[in-house]
PDB file of N, CA and C in Angstrom:
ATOM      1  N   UNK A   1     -16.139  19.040  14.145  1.00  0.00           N
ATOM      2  CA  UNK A   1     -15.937  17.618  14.070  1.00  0.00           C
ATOM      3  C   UNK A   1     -16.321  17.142  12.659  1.00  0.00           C
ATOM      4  N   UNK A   2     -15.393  16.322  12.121  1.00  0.00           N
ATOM      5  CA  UNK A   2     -15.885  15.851  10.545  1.00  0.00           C
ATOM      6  C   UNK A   2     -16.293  14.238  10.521  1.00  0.00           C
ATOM      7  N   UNK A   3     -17.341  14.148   9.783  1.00  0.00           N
ATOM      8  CA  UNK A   3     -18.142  13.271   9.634  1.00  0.00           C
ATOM      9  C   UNK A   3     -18.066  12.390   8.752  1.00  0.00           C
ATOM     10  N   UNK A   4     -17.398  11.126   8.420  1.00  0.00           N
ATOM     11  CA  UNK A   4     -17.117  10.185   7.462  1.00  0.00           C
ATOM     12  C   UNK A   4     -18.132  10.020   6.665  1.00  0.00           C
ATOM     13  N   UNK A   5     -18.308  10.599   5.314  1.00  0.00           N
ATOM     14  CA  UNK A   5     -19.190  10.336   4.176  1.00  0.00           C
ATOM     15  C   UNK A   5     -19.975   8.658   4.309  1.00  0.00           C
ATOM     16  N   UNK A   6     -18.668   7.967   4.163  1.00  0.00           N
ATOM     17  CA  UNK A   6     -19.128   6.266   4.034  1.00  0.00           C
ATOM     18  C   UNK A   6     -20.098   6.077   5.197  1.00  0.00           C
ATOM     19  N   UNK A   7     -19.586   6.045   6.416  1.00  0.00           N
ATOM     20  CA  UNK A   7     -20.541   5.202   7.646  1.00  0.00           C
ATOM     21  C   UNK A   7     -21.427   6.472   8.224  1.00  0.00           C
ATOM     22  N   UNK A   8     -21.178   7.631   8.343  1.00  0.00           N
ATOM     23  CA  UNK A   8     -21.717   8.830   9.223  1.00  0.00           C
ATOM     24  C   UNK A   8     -20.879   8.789  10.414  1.00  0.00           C
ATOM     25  N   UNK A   9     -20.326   7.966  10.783  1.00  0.00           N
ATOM     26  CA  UNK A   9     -19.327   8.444  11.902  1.00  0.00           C
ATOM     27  C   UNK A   9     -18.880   9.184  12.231  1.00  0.00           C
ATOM     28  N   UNK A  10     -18.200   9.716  13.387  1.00  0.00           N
ATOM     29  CA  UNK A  10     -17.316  10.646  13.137  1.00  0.00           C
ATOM     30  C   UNK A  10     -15.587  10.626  13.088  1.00  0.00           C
ATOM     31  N   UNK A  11     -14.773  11.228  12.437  1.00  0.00           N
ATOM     32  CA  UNK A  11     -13.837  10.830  11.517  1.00  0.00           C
ATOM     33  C   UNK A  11     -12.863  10.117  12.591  1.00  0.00           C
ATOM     34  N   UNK A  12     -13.098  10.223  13.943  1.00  0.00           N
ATOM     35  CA  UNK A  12     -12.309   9.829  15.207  1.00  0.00           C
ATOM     36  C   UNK A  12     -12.629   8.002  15.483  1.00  0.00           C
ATOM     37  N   UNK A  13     -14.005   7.709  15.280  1.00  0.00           N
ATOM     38  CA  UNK A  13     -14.598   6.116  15.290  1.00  0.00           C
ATOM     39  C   UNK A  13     -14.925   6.120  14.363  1.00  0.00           C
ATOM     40  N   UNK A  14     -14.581   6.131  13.364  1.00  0.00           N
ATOM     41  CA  UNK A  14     -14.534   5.268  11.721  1.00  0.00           C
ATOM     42  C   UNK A  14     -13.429   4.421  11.174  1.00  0.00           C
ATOM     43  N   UNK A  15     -14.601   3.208  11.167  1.00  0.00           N
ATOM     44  CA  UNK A  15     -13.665   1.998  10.904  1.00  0.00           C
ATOM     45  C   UNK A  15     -13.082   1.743   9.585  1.00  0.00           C
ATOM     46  N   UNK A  16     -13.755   3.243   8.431  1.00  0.00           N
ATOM     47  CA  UNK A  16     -14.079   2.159   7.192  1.00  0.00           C
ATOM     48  C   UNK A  16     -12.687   2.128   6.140  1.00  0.00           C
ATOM     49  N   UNK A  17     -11.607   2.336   6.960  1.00  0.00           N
ATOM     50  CA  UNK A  17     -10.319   2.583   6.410  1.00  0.00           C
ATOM     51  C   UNK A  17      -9.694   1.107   6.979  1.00  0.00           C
ATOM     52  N   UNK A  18      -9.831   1.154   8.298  1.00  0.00           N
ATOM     53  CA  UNK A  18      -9.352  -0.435   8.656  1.00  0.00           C
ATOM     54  C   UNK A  18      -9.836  -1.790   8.139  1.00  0.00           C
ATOM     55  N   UNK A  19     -11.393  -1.544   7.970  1.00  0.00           N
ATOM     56  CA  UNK A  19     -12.184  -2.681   7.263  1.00  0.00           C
ATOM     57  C   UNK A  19     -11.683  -2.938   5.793  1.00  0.00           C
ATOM     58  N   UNK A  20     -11.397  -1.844   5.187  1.00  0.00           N
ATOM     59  CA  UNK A  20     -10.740  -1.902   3.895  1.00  0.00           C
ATOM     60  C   UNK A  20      -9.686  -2.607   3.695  1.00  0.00           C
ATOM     61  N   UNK A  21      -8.727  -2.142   4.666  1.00  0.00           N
ATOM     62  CA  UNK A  21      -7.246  -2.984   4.531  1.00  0.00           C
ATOM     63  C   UNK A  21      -7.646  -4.544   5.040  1.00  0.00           C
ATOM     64  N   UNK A  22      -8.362  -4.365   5.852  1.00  0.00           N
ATOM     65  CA  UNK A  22      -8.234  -6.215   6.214  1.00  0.00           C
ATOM     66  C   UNK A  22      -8.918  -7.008   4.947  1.00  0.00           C
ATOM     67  N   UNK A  23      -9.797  -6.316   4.049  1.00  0.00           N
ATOM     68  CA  UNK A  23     -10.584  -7.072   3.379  1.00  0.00           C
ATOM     69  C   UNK A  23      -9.896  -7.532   1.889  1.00  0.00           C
ATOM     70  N   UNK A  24      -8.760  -6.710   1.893  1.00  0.00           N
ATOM     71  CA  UNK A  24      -8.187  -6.621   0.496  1.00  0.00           C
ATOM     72  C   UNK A  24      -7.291  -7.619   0.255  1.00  0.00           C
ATOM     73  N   UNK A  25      -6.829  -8.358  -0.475  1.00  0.00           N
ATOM     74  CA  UNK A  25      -5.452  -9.299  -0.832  1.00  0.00           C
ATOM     75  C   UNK A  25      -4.583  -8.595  -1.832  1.00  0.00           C
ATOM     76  N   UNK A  26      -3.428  -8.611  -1.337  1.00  0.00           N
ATOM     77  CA  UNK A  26      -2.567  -7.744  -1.565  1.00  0.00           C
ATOM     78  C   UNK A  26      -1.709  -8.738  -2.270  1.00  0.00           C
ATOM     79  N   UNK A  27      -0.533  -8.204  -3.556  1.00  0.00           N
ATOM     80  CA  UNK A  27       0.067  -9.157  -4.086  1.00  0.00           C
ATOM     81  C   UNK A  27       1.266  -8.188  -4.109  1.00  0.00           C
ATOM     82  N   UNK A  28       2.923  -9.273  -3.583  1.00  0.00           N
ATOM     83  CA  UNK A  28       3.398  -8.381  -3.676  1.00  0.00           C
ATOM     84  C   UNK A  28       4.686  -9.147  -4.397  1.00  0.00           C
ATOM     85  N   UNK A  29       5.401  -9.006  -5.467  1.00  0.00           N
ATOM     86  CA  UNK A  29       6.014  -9.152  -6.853  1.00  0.00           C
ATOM     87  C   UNK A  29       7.371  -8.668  -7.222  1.00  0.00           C
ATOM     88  N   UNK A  30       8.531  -9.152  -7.623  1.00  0.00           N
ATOM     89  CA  UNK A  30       9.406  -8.386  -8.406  1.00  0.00           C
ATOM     90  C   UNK A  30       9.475  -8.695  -9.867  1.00  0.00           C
ATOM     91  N   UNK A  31       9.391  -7.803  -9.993  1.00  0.00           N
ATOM     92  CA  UNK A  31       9.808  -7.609 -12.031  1.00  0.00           C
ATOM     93  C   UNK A  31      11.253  -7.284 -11.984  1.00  0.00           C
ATOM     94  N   UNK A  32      11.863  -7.693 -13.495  1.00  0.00           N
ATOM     95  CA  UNK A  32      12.983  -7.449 -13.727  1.00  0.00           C
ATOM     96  C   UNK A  32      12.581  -6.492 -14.751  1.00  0.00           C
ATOM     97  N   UNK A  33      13.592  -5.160 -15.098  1.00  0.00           N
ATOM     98  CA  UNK A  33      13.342  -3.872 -15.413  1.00  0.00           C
ATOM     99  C   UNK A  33      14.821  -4.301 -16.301  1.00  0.00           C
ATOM    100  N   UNK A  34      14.414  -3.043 -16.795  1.00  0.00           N
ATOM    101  CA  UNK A  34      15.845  -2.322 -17.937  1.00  0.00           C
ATOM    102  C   UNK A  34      17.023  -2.754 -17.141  1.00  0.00           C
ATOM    103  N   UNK A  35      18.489  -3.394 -18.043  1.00  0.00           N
ATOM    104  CA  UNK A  35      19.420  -3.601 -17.336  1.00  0.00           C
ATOM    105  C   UNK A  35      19.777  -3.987 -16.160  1.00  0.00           C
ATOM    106  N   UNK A  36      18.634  -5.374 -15.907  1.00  0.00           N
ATOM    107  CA  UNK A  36      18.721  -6.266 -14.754  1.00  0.00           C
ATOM    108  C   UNK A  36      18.662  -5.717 -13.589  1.00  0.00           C
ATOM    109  N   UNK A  37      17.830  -4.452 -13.604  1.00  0.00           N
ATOM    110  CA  UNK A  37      17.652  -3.438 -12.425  1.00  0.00           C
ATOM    111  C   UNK A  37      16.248  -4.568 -12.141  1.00  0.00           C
ATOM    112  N   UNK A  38      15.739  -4.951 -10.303  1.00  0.00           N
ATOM    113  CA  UNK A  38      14.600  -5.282  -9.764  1.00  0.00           C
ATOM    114  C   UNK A  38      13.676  -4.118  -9.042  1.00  0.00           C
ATOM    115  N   UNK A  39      12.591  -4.387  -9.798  1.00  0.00           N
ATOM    116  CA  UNK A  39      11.247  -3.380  -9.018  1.00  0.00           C
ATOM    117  C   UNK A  39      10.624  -4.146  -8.254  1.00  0.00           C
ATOM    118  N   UNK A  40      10.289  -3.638  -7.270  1.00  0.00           N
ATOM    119  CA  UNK A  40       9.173  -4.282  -6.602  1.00  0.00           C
ATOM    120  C   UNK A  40       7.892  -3.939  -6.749  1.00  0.00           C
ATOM    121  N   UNK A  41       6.158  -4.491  -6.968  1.00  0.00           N
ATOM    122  CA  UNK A  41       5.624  -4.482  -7.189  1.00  0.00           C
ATOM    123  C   UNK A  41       4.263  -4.541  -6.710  1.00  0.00           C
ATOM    124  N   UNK A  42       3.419  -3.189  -6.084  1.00  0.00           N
ATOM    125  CA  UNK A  42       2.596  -4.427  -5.216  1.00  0.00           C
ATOM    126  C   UNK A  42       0.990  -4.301  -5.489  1.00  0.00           C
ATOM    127  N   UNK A  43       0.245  -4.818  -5.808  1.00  0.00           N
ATOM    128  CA  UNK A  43      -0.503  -4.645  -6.589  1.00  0.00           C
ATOM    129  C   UNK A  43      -2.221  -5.606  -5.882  1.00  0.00           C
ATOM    130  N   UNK A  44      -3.332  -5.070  -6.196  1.00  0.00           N
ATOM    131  CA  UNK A  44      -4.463  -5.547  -5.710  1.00  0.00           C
ATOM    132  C   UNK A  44      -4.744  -4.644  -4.623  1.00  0.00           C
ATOM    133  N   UNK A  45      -4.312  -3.431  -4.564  1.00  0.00           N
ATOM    134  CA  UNK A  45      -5.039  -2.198  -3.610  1.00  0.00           C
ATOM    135  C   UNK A  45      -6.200  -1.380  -4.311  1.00  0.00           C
ATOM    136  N   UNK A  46      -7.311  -0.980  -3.420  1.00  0.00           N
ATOM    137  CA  UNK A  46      -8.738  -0.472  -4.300  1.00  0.00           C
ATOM    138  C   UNK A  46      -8.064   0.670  -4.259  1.00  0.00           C
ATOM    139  N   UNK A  47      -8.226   1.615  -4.834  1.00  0.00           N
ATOM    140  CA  UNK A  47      -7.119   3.444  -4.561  1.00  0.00           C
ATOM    141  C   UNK A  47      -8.392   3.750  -4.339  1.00  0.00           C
ATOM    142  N   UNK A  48      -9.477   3.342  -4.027  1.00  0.00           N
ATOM    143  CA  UNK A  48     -10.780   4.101  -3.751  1.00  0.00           C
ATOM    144  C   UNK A  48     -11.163   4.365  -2.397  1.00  0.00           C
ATOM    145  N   UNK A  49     -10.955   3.699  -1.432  1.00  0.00           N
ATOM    146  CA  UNK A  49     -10.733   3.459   0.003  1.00  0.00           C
ATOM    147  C   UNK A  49      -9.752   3.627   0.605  1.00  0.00           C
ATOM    148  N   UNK A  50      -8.381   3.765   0.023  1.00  0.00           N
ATOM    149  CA  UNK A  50      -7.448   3.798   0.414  1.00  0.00           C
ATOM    150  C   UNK A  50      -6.407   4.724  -0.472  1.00  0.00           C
ATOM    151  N   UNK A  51      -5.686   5.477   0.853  1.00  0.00           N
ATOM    152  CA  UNK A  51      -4.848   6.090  -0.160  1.00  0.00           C
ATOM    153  C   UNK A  51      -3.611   6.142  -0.175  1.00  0.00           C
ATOM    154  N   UNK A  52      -3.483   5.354  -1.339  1.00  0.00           N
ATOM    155  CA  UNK A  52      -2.021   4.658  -2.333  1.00  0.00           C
ATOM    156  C   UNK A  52      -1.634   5.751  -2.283  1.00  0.00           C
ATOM    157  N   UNK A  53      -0.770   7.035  -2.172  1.00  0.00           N
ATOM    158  CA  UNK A  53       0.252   8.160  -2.133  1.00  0.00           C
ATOM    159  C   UNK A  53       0.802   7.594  -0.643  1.00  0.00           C
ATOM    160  N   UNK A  54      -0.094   7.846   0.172  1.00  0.00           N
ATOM    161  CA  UNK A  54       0.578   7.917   1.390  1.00  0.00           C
ATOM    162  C   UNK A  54       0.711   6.755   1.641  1.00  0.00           C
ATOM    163  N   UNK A  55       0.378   5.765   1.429  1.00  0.00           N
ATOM    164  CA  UNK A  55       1.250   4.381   1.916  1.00  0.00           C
ATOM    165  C   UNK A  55       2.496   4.084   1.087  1.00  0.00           C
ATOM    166  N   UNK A  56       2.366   4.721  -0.588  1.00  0.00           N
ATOM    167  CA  UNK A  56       4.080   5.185  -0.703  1.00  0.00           C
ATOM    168  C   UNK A  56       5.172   5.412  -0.257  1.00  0.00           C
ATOM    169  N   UNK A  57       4.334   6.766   0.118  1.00  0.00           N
ATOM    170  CA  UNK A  57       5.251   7.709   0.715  1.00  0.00           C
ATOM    171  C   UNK A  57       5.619   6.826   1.804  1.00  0.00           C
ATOM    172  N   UNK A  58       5.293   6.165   3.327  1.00  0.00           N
ATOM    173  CA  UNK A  58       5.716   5.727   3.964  1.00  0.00           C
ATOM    174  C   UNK A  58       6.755   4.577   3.704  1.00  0.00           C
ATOM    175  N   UNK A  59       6.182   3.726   2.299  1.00  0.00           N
ATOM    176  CA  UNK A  59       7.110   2.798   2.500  1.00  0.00           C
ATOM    177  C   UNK A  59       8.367   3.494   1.456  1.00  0.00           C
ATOM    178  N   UNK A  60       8.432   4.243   0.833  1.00  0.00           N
ATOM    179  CA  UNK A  60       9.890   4.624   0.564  1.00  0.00           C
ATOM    180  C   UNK A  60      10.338   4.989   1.349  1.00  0.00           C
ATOM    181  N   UNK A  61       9.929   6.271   2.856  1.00  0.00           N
ATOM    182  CA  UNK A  61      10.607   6.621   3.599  1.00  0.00           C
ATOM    183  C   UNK A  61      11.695   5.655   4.900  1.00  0.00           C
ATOM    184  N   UNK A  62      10.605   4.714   4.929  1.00  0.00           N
ATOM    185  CA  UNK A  62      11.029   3.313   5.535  1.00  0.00           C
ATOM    186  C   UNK A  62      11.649   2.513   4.664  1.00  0.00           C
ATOM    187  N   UNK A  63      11.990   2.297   3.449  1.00  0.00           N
ATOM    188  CA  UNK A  63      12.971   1.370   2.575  1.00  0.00           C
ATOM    189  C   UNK A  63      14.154   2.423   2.260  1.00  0.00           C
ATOM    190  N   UNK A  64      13.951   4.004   2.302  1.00  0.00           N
ATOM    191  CA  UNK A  64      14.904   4.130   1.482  1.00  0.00           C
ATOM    192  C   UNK A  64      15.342   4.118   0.230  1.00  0.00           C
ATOM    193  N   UNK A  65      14.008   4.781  -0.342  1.00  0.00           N
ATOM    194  CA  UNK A  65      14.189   3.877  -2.190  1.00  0.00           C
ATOM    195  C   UNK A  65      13.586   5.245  -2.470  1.00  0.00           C
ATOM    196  N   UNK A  66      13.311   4.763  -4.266  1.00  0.00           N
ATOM    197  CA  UNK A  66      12.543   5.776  -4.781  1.00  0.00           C
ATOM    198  C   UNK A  66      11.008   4.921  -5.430  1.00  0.00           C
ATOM    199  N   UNK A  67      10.146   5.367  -5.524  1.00  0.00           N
ATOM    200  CA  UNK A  67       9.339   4.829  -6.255  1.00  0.00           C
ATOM    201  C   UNK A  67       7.931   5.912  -6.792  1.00  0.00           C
ATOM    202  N   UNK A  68       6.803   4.518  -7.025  1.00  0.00           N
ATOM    203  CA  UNK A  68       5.284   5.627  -7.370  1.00  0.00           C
ATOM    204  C   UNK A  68       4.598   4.968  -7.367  1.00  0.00           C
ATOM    205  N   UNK A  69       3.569   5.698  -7.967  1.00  0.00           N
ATOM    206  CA  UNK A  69       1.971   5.116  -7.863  1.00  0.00           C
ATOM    207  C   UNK A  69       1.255   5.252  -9.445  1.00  0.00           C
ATOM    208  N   UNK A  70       0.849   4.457  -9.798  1.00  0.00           N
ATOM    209  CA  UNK A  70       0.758   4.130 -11.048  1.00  0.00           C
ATOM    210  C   UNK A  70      -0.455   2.820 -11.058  1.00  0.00           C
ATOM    211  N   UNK A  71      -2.102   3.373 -11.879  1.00  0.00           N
ATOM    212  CA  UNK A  71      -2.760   2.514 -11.573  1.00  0.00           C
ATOM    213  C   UNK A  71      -2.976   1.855 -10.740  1.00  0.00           C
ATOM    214  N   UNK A  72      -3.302   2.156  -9.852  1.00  0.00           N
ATOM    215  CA  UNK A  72      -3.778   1.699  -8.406  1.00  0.00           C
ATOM    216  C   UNK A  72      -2.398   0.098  -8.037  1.00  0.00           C
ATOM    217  N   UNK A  73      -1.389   0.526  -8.314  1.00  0.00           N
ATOM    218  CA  UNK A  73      -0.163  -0.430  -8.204  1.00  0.00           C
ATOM    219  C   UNK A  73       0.436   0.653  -7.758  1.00  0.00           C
ATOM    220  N   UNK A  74       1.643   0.292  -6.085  1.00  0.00           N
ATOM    221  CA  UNK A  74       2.796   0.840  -6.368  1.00  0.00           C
ATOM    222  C   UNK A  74       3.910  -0.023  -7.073  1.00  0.00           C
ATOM    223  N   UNK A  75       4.641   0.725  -6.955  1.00  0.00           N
ATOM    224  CA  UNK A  75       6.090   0.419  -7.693  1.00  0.00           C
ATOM    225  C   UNK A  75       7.280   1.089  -7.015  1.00  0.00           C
ATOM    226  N   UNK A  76       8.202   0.179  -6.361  1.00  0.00           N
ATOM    227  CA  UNK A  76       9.348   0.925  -5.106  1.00  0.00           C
ATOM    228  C   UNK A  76      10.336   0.246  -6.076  1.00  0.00           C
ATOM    229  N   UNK A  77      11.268   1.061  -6.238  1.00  0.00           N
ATOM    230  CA  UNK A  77      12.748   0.635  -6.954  1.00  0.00           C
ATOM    231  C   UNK A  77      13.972   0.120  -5.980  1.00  0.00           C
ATOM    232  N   UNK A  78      13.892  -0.922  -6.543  1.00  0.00           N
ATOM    233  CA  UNK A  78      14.977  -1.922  -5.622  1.00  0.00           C
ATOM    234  C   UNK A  78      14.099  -3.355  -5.111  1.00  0.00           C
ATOM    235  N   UNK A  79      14.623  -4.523  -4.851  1.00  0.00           N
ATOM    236  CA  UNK A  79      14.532  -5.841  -4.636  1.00  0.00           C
ATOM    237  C   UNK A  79      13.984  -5.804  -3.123  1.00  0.00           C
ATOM    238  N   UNK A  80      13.274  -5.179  -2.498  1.00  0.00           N
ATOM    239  CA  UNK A  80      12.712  -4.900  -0.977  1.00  0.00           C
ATOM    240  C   UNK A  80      10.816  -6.090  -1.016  1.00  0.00           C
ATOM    241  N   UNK A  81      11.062  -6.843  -1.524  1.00  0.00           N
ATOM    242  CA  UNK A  81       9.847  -7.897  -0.956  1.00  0.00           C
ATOM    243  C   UNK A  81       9.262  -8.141  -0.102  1.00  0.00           C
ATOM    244  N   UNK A  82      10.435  -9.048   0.614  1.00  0.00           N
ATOM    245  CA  UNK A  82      10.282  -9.260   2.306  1.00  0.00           C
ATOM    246  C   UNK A  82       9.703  -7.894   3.219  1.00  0.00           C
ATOM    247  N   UNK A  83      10.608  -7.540   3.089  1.00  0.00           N
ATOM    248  CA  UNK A  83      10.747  -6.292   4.049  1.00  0.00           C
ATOM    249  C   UNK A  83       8.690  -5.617   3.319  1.00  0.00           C
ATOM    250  N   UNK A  84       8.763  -5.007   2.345  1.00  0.00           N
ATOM    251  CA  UNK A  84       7.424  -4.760   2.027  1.00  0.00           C
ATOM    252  C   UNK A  84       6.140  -5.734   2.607  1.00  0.00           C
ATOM    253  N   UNK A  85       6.454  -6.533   2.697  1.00  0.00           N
ATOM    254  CA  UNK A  85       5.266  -7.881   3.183  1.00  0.00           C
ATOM    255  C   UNK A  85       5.516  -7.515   4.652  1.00  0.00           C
ATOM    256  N   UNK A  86       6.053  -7.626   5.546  1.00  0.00           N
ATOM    257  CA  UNK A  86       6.389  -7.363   6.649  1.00  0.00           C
ATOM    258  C   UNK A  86       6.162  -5.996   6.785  1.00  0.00           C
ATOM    259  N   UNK A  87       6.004  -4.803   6.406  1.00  0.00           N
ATOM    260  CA  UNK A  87       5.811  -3.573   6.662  1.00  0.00           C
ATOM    261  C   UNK A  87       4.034  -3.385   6.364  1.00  0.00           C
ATOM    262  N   UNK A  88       3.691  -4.030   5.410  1.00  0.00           N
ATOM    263  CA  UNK A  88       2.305  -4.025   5.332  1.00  0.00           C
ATOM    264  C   UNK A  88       1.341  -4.893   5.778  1.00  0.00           C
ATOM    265  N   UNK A  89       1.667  -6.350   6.603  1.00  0.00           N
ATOM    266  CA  UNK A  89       1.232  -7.030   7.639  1.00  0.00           C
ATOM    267  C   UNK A  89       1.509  -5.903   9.082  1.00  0.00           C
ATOM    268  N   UNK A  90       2.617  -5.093   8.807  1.00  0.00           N
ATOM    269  CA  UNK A  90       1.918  -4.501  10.304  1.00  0.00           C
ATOM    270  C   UNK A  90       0.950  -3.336  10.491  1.00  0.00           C
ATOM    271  N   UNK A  91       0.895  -2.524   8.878  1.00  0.00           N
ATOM    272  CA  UNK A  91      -0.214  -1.682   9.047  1.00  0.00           C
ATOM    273  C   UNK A  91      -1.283  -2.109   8.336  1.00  0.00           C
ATOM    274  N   UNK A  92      -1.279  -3.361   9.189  1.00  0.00           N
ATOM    275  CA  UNK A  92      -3.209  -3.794   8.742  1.00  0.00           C
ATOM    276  C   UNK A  92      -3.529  -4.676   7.842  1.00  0.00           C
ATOM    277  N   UNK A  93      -2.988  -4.790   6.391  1.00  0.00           N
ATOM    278  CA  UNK A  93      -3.119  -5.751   5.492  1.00  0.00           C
ATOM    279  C   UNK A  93      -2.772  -7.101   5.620  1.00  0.00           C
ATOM    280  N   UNK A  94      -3.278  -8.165   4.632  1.00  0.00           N
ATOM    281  CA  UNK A  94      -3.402  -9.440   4.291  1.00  0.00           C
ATOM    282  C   UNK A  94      -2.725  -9.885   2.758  1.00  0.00           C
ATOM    283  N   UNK A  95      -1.246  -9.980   3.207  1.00  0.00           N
ATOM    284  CA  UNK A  95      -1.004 -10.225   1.777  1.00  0.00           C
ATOM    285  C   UNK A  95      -0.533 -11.330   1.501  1.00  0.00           C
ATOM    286  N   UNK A  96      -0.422 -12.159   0.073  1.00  0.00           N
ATOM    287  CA  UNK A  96      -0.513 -13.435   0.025  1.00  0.00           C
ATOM    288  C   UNK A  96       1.060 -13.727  -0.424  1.00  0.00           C
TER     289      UNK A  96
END
């Protein structure tokens, strides 16, 4: 059985991944890029508590895009806002 560093829990009742996401404000942005191409942008995640790869990875697999992780910001290629705000209000976050 593995034991959460942060609380001592064990890794099955440890909250300190959920407490994280609720506590954070999330900002989420399009930039205009090279040749009027739109990025989306989402930015104000700690990468210390949380880990920015795999919430990537999910939301490209669910948009359909390409993107990355870059300074504790992702970055998904293509005009997907809405849909991003709505995908990350349902796993847990508070974004403005």
């Amino acid at each position: 059985m593995e034991i959460c560093p942060k609380c001592g829990l064990p890794k099955e009742a440890c909250i300190c991944e959920t407490l994280a996401k609720s506590v954070q404000k999330i900002r989420v942005k399009g930039i205009k890029k090279k040749y009027g191409k739109i990025s989306t942008q989402i930015l104000g995640m700690d990468d210390k508590s949380i880990n920015l790869r795999d919430i990537a990875k999910e939301l490209k697999s669910e948009l359909a895009c390409g993107g990355t992780v870059k300074d504790s910001m992702i970055e998904l290629q293509g005009d997907h806002i809405k849909k991003v705000k709505e995908k990350l209000i349902k796993m847990g976050f508070q974004v403005e």
